[in-house]
C-alpha atoms as a PDB file:
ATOM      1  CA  UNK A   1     253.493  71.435  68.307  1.00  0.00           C
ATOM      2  CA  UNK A   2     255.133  73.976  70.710  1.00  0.00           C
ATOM      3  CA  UNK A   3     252.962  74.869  73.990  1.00  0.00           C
ATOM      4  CA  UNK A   4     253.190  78.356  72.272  1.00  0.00           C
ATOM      5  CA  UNK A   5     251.708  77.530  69.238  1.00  0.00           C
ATOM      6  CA  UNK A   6     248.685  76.055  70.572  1.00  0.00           C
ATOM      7  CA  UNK A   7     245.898  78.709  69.247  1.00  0.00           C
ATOM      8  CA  UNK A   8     244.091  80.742  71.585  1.00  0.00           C
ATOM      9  CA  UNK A   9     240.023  80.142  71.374  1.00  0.00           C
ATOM     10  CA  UNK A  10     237.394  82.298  72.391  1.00  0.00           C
ATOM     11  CA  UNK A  11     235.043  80.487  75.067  1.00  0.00           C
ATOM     12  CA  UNK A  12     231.945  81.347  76.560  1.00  0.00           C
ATOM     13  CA  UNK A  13     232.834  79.178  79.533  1.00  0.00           C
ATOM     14  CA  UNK A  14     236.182  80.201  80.920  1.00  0.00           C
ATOM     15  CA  UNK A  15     239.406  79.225  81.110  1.00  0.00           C
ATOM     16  CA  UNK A  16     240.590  75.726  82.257  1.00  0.00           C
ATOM     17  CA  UNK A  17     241.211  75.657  86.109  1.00  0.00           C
ATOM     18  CA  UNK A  18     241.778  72.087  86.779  1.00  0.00           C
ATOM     19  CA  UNK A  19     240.906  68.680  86.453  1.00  0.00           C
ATOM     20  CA  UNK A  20     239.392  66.565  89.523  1.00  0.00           C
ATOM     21  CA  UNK A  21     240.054  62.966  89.614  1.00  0.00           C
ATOM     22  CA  UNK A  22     239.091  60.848  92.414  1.00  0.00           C
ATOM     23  CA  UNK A  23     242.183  58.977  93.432  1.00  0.00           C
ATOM     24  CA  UNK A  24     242.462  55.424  95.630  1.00  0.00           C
ATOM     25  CA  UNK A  25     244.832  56.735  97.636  1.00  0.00           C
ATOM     26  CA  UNK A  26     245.738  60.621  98.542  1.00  0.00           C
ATOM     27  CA  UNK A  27     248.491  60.267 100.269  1.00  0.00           C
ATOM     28  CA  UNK A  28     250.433  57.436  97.466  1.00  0.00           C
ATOM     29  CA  UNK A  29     248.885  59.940  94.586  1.00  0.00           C
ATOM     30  CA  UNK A  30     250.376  62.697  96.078  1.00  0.00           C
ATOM     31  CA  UNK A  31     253.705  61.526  96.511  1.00  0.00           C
ATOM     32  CA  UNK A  32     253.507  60.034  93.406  1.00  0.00           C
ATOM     33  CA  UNK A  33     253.200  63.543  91.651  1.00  0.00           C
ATOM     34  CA  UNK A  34     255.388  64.967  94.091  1.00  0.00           C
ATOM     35  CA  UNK A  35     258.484  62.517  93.563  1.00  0.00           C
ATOM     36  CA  UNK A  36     257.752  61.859  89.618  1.00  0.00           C
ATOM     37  CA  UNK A  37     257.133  65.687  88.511  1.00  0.00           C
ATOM     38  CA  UNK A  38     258.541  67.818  90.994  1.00  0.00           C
ATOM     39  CA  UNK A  39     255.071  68.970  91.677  1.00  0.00           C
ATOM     40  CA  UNK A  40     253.623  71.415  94.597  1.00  0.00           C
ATOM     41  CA  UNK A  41     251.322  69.668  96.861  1.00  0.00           C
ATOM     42  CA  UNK A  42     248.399  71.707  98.677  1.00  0.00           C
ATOM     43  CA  UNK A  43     247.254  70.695 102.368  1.00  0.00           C
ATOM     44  CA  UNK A  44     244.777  68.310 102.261  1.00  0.00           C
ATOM     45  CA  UNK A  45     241.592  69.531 102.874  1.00  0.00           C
ATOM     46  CA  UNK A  46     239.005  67.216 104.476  1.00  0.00           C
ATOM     47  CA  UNK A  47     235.133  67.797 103.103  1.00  0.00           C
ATOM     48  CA  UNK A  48     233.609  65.420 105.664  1.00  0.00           C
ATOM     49  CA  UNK A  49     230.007  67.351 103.812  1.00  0.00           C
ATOM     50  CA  UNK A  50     230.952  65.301 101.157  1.00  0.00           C
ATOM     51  CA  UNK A  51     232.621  61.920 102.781  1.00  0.00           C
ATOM     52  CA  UNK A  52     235.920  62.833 101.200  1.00  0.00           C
ATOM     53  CA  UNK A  53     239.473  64.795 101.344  1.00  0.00           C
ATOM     54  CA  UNK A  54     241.078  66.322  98.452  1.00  0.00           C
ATOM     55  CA  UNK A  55     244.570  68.155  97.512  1.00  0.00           C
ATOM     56  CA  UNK A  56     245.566  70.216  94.681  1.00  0.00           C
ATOM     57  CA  UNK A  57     248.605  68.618  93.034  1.00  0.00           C
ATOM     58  CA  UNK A  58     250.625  71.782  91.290  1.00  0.00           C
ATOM     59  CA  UNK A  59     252.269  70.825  88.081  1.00  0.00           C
ATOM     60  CA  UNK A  60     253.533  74.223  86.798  1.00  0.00           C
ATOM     61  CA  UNK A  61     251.835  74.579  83.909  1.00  0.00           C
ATOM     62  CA  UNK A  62     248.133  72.986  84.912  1.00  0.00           C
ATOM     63  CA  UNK A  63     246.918  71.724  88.114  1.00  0.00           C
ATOM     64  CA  UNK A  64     244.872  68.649  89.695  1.00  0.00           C
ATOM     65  CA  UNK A  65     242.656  68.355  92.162  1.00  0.00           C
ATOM     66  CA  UNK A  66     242.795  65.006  93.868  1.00  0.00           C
ATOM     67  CA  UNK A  67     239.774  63.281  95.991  1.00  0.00           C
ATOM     68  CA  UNK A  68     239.890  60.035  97.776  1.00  0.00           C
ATOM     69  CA  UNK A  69     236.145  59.200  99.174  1.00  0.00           C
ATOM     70  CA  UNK A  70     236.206  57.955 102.959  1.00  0.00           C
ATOM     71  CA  UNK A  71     233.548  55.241 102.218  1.00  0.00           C
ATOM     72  CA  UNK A  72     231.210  54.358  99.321  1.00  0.00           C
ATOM     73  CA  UNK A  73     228.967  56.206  99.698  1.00  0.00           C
ATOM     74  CA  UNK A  74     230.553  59.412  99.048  1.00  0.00           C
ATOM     75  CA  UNK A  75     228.983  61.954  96.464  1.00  0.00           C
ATOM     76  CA  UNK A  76     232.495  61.898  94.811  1.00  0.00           C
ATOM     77  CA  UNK A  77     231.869  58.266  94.053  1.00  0.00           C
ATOM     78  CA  UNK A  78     228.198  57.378  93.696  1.00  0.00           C
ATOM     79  CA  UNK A  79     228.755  59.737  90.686  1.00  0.00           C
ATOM     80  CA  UNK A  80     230.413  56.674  88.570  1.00  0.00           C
ATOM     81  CA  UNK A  81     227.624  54.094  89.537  1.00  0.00           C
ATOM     82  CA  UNK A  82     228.685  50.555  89.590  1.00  0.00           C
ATOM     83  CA  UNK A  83     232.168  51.466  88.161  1.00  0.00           C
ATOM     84  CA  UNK A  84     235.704  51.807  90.002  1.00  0.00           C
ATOM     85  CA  UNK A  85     235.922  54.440  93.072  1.00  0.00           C
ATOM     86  CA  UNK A  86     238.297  56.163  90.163  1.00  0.00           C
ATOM     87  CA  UNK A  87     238.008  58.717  87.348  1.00  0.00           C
ATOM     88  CA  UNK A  88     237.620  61.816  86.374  1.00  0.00           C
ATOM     89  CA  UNK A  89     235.106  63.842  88.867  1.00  0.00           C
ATOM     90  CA  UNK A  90     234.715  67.204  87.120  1.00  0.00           C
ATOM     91  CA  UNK A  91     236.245  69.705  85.453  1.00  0.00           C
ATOM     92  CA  UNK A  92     236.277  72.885  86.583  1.00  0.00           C
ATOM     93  CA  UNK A  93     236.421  76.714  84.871  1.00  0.00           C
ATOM     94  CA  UNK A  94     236.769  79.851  86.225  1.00  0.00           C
ATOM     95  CA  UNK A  95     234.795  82.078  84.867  1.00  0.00           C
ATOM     96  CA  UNK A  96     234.208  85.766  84.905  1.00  0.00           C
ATOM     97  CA  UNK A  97     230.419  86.108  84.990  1.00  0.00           C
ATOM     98  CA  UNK A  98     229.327  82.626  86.893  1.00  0.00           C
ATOM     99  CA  UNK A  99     225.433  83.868  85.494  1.00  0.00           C
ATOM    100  CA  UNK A 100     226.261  83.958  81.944  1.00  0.00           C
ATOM    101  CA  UNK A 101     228.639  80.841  81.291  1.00  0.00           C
ATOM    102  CA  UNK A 102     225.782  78.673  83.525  1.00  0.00           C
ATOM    103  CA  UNK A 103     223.118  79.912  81.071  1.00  0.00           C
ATOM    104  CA  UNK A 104     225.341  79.533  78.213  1.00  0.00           C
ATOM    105  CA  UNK A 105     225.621  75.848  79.063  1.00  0.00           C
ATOM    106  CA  UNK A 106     222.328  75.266  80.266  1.00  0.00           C
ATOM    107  CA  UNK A 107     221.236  76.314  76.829  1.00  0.00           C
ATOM    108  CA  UNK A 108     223.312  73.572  75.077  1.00  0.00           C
ATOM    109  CA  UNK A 109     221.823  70.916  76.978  1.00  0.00           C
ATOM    110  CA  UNK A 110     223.629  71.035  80.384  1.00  0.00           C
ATOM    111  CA  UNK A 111     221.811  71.184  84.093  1.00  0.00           C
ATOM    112  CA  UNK A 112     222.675  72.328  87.156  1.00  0.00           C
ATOM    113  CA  UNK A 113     223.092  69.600  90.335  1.00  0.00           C
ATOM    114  CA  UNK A 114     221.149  71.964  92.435  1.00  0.00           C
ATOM    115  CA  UNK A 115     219.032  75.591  91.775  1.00  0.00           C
ATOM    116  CA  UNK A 116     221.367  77.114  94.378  1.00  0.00           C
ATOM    117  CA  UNK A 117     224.847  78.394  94.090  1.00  0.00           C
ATOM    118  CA  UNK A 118     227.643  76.906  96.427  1.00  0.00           C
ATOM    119  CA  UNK A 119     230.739  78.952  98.046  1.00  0.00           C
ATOM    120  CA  UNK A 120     234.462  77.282  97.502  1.00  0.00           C
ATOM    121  CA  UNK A 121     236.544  77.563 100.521  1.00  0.00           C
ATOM    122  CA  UNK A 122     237.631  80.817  99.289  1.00  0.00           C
ATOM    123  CA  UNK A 123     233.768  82.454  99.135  1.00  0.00           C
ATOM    124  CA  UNK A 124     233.509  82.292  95.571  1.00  0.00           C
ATOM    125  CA  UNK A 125     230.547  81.408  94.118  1.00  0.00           C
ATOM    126  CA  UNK A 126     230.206  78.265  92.216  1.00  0.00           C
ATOM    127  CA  UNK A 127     227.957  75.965  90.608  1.00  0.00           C
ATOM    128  CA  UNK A 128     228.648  71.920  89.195  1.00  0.00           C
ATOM    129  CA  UNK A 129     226.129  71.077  85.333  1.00  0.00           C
ATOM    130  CA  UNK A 130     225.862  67.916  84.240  1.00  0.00           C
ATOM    131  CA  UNK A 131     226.152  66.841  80.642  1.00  0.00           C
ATOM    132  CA  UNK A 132     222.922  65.272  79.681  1.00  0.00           C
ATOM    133  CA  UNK A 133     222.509  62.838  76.674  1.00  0.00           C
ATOM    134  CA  UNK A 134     226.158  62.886  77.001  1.00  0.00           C
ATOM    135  CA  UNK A 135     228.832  61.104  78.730  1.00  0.00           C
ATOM    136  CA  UNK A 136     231.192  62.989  80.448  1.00  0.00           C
ATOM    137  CA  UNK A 137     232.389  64.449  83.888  1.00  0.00           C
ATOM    138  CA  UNK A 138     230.941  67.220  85.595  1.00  0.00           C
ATOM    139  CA  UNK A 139     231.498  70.653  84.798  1.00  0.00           C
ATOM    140  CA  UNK A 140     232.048  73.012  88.171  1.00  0.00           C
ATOM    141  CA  UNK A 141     231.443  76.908  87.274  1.00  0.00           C
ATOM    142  CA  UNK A 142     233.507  79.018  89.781  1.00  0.00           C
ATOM    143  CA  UNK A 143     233.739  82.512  89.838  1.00  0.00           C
ATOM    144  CA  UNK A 144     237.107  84.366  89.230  1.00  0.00           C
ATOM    145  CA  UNK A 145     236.461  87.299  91.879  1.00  0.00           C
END
């Protein structure tokens, strides 16, 4: 199947913005992408909030976003429990009304991490859910505008 031919569905969510995985290494991840796929690497930004760094790793057609946790104890992390300090983190959407798509999901079972909306680096409003009775990585709402 052609990238073309893929059909175009109707979500209440948003469209796909990235994937967050939480790397190892940044820097060897990075380079990795870089060298490999000819990919566009962001400046790392350093959430020391949060215990971690991150990048955005550019691959054209879809885009990453890498975290490395600077100890153990980083939120990034204590999200997989006992497992390895790598995954998937969350997945995140950009939505058009934040209000409606967090409702929409609450309604099928989601919840929010917190009552309170965040702001990305950019001042855009966004929120991470939680699957519940469900495995699976976080879901971060962020608003388009």
């Amino acid at each position: 199947m052609q990238d073309d031919e893929f059909p175009r569905l109707e979500t209440a969510v948003g469209a796909l913005d990235y994937v967050a995985m939480v790397v190892d290494d940044l820097e060897a991840e990075t380079n990795r992408y870089r060298d490999l796929f000819s990919a566009r690497i962001s400046e790392t930004e350093n959430h020391a909030q949060y215990g971690c760094s991150s990048a955005f790793v550019d691959l054209g057609y879809s885009r990453l976003r890498l975290f490395q946790a600077h100890g153990s104890e980083s939120p990034v992390t204590t999200l997989f429990g006992p497992h390895s300090l790598a995954g998937i983190h969350h997945v995140c959407y950009r939505v058009d009304e934040i209000d409606t798509a967090r409702s929409e999901l609450q309604r099928k079972g989601y919840r929010p991490l917190s009552d309170d909306y965040k702001r990305s680096p950019q001042g855009k409003r966004l929120i991470f859910l939680r699957p519940t009775n469900m495995p699976g990585p976080l879901v971060r709402l962020e608003e388009r505008e």
